[in-house]
C-alpha atoms as a PDB file:
ATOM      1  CA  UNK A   1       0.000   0.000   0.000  1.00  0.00           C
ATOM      2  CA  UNK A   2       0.824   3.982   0.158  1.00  0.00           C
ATOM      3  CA  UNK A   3       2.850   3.513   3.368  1.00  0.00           C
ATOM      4  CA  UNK A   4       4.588   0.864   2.263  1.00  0.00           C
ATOM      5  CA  UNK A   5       6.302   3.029  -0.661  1.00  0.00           C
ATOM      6  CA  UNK A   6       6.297   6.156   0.830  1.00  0.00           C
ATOM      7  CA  UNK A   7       9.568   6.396   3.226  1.00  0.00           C
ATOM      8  CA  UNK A   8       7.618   9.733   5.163  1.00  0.00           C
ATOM      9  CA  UNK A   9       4.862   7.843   5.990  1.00  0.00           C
ATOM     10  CA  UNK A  10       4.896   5.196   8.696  1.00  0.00           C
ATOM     11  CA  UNK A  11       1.902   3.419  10.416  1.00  0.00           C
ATOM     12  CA  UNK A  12      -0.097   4.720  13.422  1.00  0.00           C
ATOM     13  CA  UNK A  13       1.464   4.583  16.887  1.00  0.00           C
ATOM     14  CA  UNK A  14      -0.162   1.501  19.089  1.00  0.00           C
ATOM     15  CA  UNK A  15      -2.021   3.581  21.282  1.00  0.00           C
ATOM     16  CA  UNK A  16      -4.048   4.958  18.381  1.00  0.00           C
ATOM     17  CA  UNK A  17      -4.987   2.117  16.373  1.00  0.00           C
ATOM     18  CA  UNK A  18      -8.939   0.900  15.937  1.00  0.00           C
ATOM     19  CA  UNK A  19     -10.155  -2.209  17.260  1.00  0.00           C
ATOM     20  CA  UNK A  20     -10.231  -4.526  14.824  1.00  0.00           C
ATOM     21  CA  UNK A  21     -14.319  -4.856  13.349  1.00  0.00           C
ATOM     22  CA  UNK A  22     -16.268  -6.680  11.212  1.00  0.00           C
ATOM     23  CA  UNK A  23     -16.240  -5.011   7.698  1.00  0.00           C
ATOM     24  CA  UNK A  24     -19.647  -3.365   7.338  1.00  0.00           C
ATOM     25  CA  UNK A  25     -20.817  -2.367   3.270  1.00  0.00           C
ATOM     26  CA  UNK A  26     -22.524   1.198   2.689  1.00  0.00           C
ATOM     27  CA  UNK A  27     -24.162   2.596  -0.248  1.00  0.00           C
ATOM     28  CA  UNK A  28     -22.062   5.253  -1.440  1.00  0.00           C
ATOM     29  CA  UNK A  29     -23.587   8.818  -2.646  1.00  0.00           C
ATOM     30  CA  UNK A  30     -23.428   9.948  -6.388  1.00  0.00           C
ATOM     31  CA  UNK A  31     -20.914  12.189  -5.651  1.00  0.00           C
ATOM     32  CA  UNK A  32     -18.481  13.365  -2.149  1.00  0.00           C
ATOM     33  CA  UNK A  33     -16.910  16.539  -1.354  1.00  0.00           C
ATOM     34  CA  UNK A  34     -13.722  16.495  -0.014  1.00  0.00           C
ATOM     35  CA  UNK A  35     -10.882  19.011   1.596  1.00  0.00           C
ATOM     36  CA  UNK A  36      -7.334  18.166   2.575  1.00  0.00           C
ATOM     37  CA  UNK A  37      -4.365  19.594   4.194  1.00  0.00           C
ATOM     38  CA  UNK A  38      -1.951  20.621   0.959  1.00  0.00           C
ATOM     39  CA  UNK A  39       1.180  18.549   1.050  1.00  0.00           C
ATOM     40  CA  UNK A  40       2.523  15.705  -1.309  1.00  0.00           C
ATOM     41  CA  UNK A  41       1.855  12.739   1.039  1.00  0.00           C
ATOM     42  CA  UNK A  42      -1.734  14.006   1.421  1.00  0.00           C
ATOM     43  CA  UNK A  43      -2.293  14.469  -2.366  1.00  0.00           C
ATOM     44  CA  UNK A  44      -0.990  10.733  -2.999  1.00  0.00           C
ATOM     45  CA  UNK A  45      -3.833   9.377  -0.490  1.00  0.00           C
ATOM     46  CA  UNK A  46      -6.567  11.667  -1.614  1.00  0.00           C
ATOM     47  CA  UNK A  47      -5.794  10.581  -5.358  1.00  0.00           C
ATOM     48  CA  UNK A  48      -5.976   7.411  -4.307  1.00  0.00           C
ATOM     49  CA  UNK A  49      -9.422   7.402  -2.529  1.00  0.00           C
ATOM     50  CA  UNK A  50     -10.483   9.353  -5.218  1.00  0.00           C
ATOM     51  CA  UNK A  51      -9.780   7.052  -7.541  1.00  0.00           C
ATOM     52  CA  UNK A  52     -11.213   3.921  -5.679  1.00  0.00           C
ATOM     53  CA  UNK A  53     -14.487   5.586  -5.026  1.00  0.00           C
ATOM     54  CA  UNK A  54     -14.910   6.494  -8.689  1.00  0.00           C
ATOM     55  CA  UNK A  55     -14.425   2.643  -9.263  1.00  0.00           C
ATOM     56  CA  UNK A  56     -17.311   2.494  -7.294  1.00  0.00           C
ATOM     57  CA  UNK A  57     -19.454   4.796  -9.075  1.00  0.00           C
ATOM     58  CA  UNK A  58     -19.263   8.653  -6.448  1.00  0.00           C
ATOM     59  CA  UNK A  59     -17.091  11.223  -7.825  1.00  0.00           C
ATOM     60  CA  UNK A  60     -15.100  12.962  -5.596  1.00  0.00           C
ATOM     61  CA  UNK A  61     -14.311  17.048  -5.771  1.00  0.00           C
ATOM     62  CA  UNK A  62     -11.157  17.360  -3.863  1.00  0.00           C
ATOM     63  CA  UNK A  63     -10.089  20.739  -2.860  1.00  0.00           C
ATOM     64  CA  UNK A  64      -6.630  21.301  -1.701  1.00  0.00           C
ATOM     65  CA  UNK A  65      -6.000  23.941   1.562  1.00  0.00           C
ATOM     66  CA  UNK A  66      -2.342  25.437   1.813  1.00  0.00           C
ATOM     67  CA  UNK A  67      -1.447  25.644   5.834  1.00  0.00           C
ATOM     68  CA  UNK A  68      -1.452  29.090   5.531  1.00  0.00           C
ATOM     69  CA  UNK A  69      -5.202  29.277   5.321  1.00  0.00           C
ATOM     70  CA  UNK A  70      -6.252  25.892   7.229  1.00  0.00           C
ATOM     71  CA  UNK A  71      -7.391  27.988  10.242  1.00  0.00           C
ATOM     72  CA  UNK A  72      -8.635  31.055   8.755  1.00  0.00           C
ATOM     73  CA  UNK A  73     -12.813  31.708   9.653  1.00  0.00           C
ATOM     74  CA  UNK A  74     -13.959  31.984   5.988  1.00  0.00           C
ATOM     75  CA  UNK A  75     -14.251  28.551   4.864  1.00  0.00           C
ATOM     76  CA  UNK A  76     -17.413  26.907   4.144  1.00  0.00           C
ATOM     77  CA  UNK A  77     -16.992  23.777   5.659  1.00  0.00           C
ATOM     78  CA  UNK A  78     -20.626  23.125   5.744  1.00  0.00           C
ATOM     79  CA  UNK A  79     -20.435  22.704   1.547  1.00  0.00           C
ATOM     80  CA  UNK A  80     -17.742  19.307   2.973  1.00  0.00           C
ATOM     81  CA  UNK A  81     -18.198  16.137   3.234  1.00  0.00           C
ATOM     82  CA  UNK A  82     -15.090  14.335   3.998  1.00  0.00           C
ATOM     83  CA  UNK A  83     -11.923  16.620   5.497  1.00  0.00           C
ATOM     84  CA  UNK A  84      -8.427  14.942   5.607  1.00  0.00           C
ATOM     85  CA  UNK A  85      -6.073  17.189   7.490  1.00  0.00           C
ATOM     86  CA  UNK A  86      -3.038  16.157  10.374  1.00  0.00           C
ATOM     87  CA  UNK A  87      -2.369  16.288  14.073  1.00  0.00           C
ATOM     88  CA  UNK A  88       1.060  15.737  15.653  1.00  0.00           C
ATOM     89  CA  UNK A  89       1.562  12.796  17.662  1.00  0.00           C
ATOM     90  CA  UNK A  90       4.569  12.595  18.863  1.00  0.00           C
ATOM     91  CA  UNK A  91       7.030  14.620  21.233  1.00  0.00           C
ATOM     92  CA  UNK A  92       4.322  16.354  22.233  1.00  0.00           C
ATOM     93  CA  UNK A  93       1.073  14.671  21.281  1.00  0.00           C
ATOM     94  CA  UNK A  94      -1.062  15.820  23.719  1.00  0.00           C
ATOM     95  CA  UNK A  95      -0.786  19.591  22.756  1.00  0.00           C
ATOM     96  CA  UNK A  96      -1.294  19.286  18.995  1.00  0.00           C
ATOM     97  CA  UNK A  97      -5.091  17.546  19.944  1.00  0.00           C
ATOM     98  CA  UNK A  98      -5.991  20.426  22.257  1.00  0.00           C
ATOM     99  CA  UNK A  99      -4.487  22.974  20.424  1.00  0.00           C
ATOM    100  CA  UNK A 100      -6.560  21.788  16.816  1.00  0.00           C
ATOM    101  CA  UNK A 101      -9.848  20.977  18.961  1.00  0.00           C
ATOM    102  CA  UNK A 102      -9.613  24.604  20.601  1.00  0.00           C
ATOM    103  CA  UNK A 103      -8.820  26.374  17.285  1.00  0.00           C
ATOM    104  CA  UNK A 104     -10.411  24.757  14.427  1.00  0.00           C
ATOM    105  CA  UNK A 105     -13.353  26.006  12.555  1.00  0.00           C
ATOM    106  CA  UNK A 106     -13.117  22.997  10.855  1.00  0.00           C
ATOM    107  CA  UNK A 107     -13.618  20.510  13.819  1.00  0.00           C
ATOM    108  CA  UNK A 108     -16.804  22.330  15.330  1.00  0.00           C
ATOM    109  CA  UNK A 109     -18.247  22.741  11.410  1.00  0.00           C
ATOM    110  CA  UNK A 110     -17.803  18.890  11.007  1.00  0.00           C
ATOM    111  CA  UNK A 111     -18.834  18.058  14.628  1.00  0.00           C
ATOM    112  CA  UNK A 112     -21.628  20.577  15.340  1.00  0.00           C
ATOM    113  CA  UNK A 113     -21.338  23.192  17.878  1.00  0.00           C
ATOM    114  CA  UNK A 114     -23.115  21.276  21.020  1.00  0.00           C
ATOM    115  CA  UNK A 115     -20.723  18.366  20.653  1.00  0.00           C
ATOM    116  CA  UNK A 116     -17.773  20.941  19.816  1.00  0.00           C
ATOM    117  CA  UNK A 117     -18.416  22.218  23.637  1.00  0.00           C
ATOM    118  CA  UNK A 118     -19.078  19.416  25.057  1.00  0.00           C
ATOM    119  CA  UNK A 119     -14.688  18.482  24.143  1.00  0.00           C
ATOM    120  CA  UNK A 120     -14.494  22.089  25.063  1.00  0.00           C
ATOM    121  CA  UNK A 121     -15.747  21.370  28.584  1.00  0.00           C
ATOM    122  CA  UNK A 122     -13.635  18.183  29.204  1.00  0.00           C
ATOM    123  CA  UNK A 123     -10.427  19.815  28.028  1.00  0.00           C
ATOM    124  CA  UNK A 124     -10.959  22.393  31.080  1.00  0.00           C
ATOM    125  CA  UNK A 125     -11.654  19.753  33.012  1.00  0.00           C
ATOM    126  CA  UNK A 126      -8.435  17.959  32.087  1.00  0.00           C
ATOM    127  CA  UNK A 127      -6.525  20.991  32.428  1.00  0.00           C
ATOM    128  CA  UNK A 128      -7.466  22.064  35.581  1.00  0.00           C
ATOM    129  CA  UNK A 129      -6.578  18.109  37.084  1.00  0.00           C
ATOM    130  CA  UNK A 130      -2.706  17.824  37.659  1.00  0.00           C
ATOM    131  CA  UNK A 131      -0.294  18.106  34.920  1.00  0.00           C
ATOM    132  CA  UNK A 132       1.130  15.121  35.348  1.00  0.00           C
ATOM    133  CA  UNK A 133      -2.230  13.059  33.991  1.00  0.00           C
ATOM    134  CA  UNK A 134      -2.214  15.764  31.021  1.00  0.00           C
ATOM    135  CA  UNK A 135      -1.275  13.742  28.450  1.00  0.00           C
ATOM    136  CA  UNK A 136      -2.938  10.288  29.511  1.00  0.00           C
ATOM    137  CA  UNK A 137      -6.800  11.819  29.436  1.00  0.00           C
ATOM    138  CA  UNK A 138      -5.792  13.730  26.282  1.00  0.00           C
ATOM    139  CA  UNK A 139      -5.308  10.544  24.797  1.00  0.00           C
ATOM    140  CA  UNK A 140      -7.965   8.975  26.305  1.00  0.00           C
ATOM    141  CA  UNK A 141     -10.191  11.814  24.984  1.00  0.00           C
ATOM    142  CA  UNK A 142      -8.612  10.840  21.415  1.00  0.00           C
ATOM    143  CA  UNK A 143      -9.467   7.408  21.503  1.00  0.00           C
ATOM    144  CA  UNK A 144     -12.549   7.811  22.456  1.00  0.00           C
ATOM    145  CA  UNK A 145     -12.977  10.348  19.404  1.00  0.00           C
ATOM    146  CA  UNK A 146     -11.792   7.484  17.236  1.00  0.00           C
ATOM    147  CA  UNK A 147     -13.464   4.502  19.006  1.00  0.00           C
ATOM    148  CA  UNK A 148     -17.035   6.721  18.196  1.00  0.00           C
ATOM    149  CA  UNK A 149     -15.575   7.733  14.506  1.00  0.00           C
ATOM    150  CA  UNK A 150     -15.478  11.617  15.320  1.00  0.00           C
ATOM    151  CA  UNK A 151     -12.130  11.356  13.656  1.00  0.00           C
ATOM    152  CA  UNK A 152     -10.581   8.527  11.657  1.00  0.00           C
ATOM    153  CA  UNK A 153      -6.687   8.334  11.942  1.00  0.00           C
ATOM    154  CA  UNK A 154      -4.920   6.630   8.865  1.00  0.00           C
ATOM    155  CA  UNK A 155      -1.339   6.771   9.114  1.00  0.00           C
ATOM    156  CA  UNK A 156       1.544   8.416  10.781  1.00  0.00           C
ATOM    157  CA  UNK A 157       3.807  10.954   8.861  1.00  0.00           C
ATOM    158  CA  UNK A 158       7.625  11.359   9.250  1.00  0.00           C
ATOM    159  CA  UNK A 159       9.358  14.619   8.455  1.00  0.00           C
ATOM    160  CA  UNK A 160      12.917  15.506   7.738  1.00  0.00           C
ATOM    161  CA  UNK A 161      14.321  18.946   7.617  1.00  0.00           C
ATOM    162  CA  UNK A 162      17.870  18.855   5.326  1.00  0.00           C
ATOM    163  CA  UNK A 163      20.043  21.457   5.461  1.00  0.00           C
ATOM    164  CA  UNK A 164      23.740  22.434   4.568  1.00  0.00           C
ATOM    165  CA  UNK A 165      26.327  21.431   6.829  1.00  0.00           C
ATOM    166  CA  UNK A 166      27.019  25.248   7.443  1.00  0.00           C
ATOM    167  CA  UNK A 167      23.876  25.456   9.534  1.00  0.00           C
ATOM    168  CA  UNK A 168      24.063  25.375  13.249  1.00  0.00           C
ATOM    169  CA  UNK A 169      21.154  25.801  16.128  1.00  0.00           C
ATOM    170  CA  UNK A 170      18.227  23.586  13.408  1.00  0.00           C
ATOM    171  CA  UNK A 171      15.753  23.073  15.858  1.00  0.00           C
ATOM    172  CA  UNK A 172      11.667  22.344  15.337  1.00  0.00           C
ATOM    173  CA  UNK A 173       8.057  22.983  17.496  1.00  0.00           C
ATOM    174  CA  UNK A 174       6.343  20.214  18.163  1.00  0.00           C
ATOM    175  CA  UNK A 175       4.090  21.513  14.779  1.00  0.00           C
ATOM    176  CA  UNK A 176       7.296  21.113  12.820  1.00  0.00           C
ATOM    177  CA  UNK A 177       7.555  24.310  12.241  1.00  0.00           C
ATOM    178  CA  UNK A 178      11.483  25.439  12.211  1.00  0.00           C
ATOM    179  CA  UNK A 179      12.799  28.244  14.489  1.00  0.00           C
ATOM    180  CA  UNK A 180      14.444  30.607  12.714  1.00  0.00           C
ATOM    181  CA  UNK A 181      16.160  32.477  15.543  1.00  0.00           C
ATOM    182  CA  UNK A 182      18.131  29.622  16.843  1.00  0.00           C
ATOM    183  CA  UNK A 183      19.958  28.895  13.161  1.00  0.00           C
ATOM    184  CA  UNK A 184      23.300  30.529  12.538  1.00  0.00           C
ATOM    185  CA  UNK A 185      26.080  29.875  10.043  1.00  0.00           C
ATOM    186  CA  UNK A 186      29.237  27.799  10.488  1.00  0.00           C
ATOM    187  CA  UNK A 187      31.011  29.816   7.924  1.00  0.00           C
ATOM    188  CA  UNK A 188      34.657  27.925   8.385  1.00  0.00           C
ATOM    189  CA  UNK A 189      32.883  24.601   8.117  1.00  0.00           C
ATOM    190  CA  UNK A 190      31.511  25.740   5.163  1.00  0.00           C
ATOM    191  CA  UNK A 191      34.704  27.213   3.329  1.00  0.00           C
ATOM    192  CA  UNK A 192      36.411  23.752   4.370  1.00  0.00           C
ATOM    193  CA  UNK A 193      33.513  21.864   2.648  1.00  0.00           C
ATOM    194  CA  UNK A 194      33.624  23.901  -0.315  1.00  0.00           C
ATOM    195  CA  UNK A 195      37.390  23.356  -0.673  1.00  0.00           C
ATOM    196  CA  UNK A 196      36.877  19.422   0.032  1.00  0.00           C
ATOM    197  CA  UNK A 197      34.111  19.078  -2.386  1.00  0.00           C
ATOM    198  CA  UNK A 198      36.537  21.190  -5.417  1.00  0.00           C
ATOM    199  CA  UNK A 199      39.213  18.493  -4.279  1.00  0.00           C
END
């Protein structure tokens, strides 16, 4: 399958995994809408589900979101059927679930508002027990989300951040996202490996 020939994709961590279920058939609509978190992993799986559900007779619109705009208030959700987008599980996977669930348009468009509060309400529960049971009833609050198919995790996604030797201080949030204030430039290293690589 996809994660099998993808080396940045990897399978989901034990703790997330369904219980294994009977296989249940559904009739499919004439046609799905879908929205996804831009990024080439995502676009292989989407094409892919596209392309098995048009084997099966329902088209599929798939519109692409850059993570630029993934959070912004203008988005009709309600116009979506299916929404494919990414937490991150793994340093810190507690705060990437409260920080989506808290933020996300999306989540309360898809969930509806009463059951949007209602996570609302146990997250400031959670948060005001100790910190030390954070991250256990965070992830107990996922798998229930999953065990009741609020949410439907697929796979697990590794990322790697290359850069030239020269560069000192690389360092990530737990979103990925690089910090740019830590970097600086090993500018004798770099001479050195210019001069090896002319050698």
């Amino acid at each position: 399958g996809l994660i099998e020939r993808e080396d940045t994709l990897a399978p989901l961590p034990e703790w997330l995994q369904p219980a294994a279920e009977p296989e249940v058939q559904a009739l499919l609509p004439d046609s799905l809408n879908l929205v996804y978190f831009r990024s080439t992993e995502m676009r292989k799986l989407v094409d892919e589900l596209a392309k098995s559900l048009r084997y099966r007779g329902c088209k599929v619109t798939m519109t692409p979101i850059s993570v630029t705009h993934w959070l912004l208030q203008d988005k009709n959700w309600a116009e979506q059927d299916l929404c494919m987008g990414f937490l991150r599980f793994e340093q810190h996977d507690a705060f990437s679930m409260e920080e989506r669930y808290r933020h996300s348009v999306m989540w309360a468009w898809f969930w509806g508002e009463a059951v949007w509060r209602r996570g609302i309400g146990i997250l400031d529960r959670i948060n005001a027990g100790p910190a030390e049971r954070y991250s256990q009833r965070v992830k107990r609050l996922m798998r229930y989300l999953s065990d009741h198919r609020w949410i439907v995790p697929l796979l697990a996604q590794r990322y790697r951040l290359v850069t030239p030797a020269s560069v000192q201080g690389v360092f990530c949030y737990p979103q990925s996202w690089p910090d740019f204030t830590r970097l600086w430039t090993d500018e004798v290293q770099h001479v050195q490996s210019t001069q090896n690589h002319q050698d």
